[in-house]
N, C-alpha and C. Protein backbone atom coordinates (compact mmCIF):
# COMPACT_ATOMS: atom_id res chain seq x y z
N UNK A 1 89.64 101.01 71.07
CA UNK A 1 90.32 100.36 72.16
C UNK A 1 91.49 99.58 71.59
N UNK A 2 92.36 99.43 72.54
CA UNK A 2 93.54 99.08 71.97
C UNK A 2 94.40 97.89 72.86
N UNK A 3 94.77 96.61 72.40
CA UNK A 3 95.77 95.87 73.59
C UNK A 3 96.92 96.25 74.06
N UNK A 4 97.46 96.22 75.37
CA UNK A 4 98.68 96.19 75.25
C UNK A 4 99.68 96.68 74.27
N UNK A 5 99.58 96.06 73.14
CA UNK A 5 100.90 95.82 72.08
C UNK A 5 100.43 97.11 71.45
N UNK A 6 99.36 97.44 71.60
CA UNK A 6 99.23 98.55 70.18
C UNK A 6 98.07 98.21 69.29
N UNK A 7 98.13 96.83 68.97
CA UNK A 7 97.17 96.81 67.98
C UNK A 7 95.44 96.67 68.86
N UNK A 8 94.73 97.58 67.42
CA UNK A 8 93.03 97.78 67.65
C UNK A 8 92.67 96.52 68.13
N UNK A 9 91.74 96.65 69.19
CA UNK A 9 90.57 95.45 69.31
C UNK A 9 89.42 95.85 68.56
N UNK A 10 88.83 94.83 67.61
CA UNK A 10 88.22 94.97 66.19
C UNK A 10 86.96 94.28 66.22
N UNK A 11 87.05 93.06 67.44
CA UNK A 11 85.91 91.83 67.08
C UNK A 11 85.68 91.97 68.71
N UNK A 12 84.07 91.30 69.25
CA UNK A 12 84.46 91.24 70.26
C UNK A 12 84.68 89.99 70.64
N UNK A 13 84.93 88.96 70.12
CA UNK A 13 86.02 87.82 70.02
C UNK A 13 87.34 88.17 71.28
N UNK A 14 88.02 89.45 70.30
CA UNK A 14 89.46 89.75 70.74
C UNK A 14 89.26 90.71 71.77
N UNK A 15 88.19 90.97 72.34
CA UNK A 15 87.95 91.30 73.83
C UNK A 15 87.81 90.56 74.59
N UNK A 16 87.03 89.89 74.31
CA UNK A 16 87.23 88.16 75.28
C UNK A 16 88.06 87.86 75.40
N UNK A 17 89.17 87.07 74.27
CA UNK A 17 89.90 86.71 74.83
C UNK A 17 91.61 87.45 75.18
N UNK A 18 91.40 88.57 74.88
CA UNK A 18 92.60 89.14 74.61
C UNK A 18 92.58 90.57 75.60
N UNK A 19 91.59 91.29 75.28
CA UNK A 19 92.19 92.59 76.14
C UNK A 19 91.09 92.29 77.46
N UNK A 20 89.70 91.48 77.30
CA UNK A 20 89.30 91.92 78.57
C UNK A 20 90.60 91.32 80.31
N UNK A 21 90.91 90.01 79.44
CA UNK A 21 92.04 89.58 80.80
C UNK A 21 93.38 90.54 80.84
N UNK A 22 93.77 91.13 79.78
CA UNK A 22 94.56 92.17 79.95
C UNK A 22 94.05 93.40 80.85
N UNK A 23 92.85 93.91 80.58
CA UNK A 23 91.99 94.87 81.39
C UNK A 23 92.16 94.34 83.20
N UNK A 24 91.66 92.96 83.31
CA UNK A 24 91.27 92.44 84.73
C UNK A 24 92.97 92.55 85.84
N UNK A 25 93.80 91.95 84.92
CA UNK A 25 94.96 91.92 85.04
C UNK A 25 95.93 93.58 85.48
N UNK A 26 95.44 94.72 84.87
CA UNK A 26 95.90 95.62 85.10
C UNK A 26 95.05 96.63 85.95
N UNK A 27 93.96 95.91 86.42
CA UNK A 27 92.86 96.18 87.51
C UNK A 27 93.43 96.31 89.13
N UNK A 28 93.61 94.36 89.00
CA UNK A 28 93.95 93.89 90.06
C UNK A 28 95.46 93.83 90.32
N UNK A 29 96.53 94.54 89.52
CA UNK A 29 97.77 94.86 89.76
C UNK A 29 97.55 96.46 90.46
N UNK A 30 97.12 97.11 89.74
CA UNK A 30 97.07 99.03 90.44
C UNK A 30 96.46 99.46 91.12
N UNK A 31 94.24 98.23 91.58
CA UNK A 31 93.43 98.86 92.27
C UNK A 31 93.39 98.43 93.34
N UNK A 32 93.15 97.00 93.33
CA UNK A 32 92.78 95.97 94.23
C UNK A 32 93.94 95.46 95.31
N UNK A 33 95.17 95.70 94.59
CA UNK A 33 97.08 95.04 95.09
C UNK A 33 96.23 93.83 95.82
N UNK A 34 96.92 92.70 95.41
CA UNK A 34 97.03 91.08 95.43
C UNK A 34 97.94 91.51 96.18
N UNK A 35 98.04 90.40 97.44
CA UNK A 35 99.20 90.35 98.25
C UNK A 35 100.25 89.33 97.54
N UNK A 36 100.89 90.04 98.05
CA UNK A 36 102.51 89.16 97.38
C UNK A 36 103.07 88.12 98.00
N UNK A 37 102.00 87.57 99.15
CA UNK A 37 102.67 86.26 99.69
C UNK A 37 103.47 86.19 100.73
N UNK A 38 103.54 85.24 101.25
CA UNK A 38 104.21 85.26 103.16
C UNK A 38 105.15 84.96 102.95
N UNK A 39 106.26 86.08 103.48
CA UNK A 39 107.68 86.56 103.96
C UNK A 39 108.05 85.06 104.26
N UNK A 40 109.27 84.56 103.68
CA UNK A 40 110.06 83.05 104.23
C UNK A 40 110.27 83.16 105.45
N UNK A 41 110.59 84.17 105.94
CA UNK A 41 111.23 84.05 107.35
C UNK A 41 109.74 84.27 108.56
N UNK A 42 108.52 84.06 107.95
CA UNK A 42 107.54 85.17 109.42
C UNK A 42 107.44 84.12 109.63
N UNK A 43 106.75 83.77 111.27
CA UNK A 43 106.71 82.92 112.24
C UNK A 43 105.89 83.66 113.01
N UNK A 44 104.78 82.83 113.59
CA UNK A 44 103.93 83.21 114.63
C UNK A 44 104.38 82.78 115.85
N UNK A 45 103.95 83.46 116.95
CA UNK A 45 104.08 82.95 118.43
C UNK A 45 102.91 83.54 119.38
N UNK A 46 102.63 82.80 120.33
CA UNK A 46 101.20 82.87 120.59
C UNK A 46 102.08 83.52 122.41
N UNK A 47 101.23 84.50 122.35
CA UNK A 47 102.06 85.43 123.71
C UNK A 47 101.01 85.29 124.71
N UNK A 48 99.85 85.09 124.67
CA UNK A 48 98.51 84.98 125.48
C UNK A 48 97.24 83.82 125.04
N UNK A 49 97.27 83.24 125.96
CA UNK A 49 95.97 82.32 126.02
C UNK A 49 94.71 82.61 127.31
N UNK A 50 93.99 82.24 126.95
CA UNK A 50 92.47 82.41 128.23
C UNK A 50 91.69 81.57 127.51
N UNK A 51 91.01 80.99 128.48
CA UNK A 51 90.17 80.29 128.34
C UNK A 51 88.73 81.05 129.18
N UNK A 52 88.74 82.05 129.69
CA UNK A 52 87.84 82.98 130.13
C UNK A 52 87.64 84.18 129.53
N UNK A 53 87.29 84.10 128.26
CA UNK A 53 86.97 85.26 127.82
C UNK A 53 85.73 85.27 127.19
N UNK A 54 84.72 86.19 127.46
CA UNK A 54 83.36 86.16 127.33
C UNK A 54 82.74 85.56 128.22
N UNK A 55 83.28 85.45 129.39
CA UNK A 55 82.32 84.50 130.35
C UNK A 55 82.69 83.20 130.64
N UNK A 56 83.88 83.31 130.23
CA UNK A 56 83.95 81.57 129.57
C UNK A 56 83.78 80.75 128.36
N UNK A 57 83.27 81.69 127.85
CA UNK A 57 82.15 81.29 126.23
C UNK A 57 83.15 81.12 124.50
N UNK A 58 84.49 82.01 124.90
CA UNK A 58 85.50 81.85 123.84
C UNK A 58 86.98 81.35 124.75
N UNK A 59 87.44 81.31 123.47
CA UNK A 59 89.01 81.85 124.17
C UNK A 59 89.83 82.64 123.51
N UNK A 60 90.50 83.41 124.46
CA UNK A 60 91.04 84.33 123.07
C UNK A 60 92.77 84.11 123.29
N UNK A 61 93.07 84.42 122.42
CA UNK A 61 94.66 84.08 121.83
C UNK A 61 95.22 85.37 121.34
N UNK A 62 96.60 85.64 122.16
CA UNK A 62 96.90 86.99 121.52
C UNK A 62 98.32 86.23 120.92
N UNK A 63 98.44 86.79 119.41
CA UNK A 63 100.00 86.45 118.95
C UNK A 63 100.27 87.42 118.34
N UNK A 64 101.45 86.90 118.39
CA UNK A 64 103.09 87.82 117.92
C UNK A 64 102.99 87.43 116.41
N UNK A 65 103.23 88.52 115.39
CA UNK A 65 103.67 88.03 114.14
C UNK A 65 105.21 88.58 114.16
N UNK A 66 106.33 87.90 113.38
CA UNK A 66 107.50 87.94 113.28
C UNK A 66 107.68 87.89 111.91
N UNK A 67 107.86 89.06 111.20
CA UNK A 67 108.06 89.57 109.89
C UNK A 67 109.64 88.49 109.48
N UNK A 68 110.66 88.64 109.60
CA UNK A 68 111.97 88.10 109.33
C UNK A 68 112.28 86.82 110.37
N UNK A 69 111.59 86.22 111.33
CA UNK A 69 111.87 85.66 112.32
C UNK A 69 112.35 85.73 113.58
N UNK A 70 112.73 87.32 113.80
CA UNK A 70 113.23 87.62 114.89
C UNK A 70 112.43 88.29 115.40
N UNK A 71 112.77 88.83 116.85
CA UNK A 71 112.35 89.44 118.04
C UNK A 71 112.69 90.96 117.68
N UNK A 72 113.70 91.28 117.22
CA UNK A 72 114.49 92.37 117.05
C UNK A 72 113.42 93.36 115.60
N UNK A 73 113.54 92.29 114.74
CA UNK A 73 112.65 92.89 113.26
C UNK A 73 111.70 93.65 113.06
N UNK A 74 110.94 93.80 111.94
CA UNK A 74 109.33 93.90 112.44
C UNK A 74 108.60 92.98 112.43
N UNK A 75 107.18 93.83 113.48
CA UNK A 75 106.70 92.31 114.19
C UNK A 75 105.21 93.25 114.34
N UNK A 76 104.59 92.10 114.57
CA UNK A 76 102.94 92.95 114.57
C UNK A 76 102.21 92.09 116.10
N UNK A 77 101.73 92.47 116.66
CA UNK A 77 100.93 92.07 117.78
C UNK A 77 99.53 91.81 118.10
N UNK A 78 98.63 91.04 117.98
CA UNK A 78 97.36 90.75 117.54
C UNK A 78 96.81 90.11 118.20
């Protein structure tokens, strides 16, 4: 087995601390994708309220997501 750079992992010392977080790291970059974090510009807006839903028992809330901040952009509905 080998790090990054090339050189052998020899001890398992230098798996601990060296290739296994290199391993986890190139896991959760190619398998898992980490989100990259909320767009500066998105903004929620709440398009529907009830207070009768389930009987009365919830309420449900429908919103707008606004990818760039506009109306025009993309936008998701939920």
């Amino acid at each position: 087995m080998k790090l990054l750079s090339g050189k052998p992992v020899k001890t398992a010392r230098q798996w601990k601390q060296k290739r296994r977080p290199e391993f986890l790291r190139l896991f959760q970059d190619h398998v898992t994708a980490r989100p990259r974090g909320r767009p500066s510009k998105m903004v929620f807006r709440r398009v529907e309220s009830s207070q009768k839903a389930l009987g009365g028992k919830a309420i449900r809330k429908q919103v707008r997501v606004l990818f760039d901040g506009t109306d025009k952009g993309p936008r998701w509905t939920c």
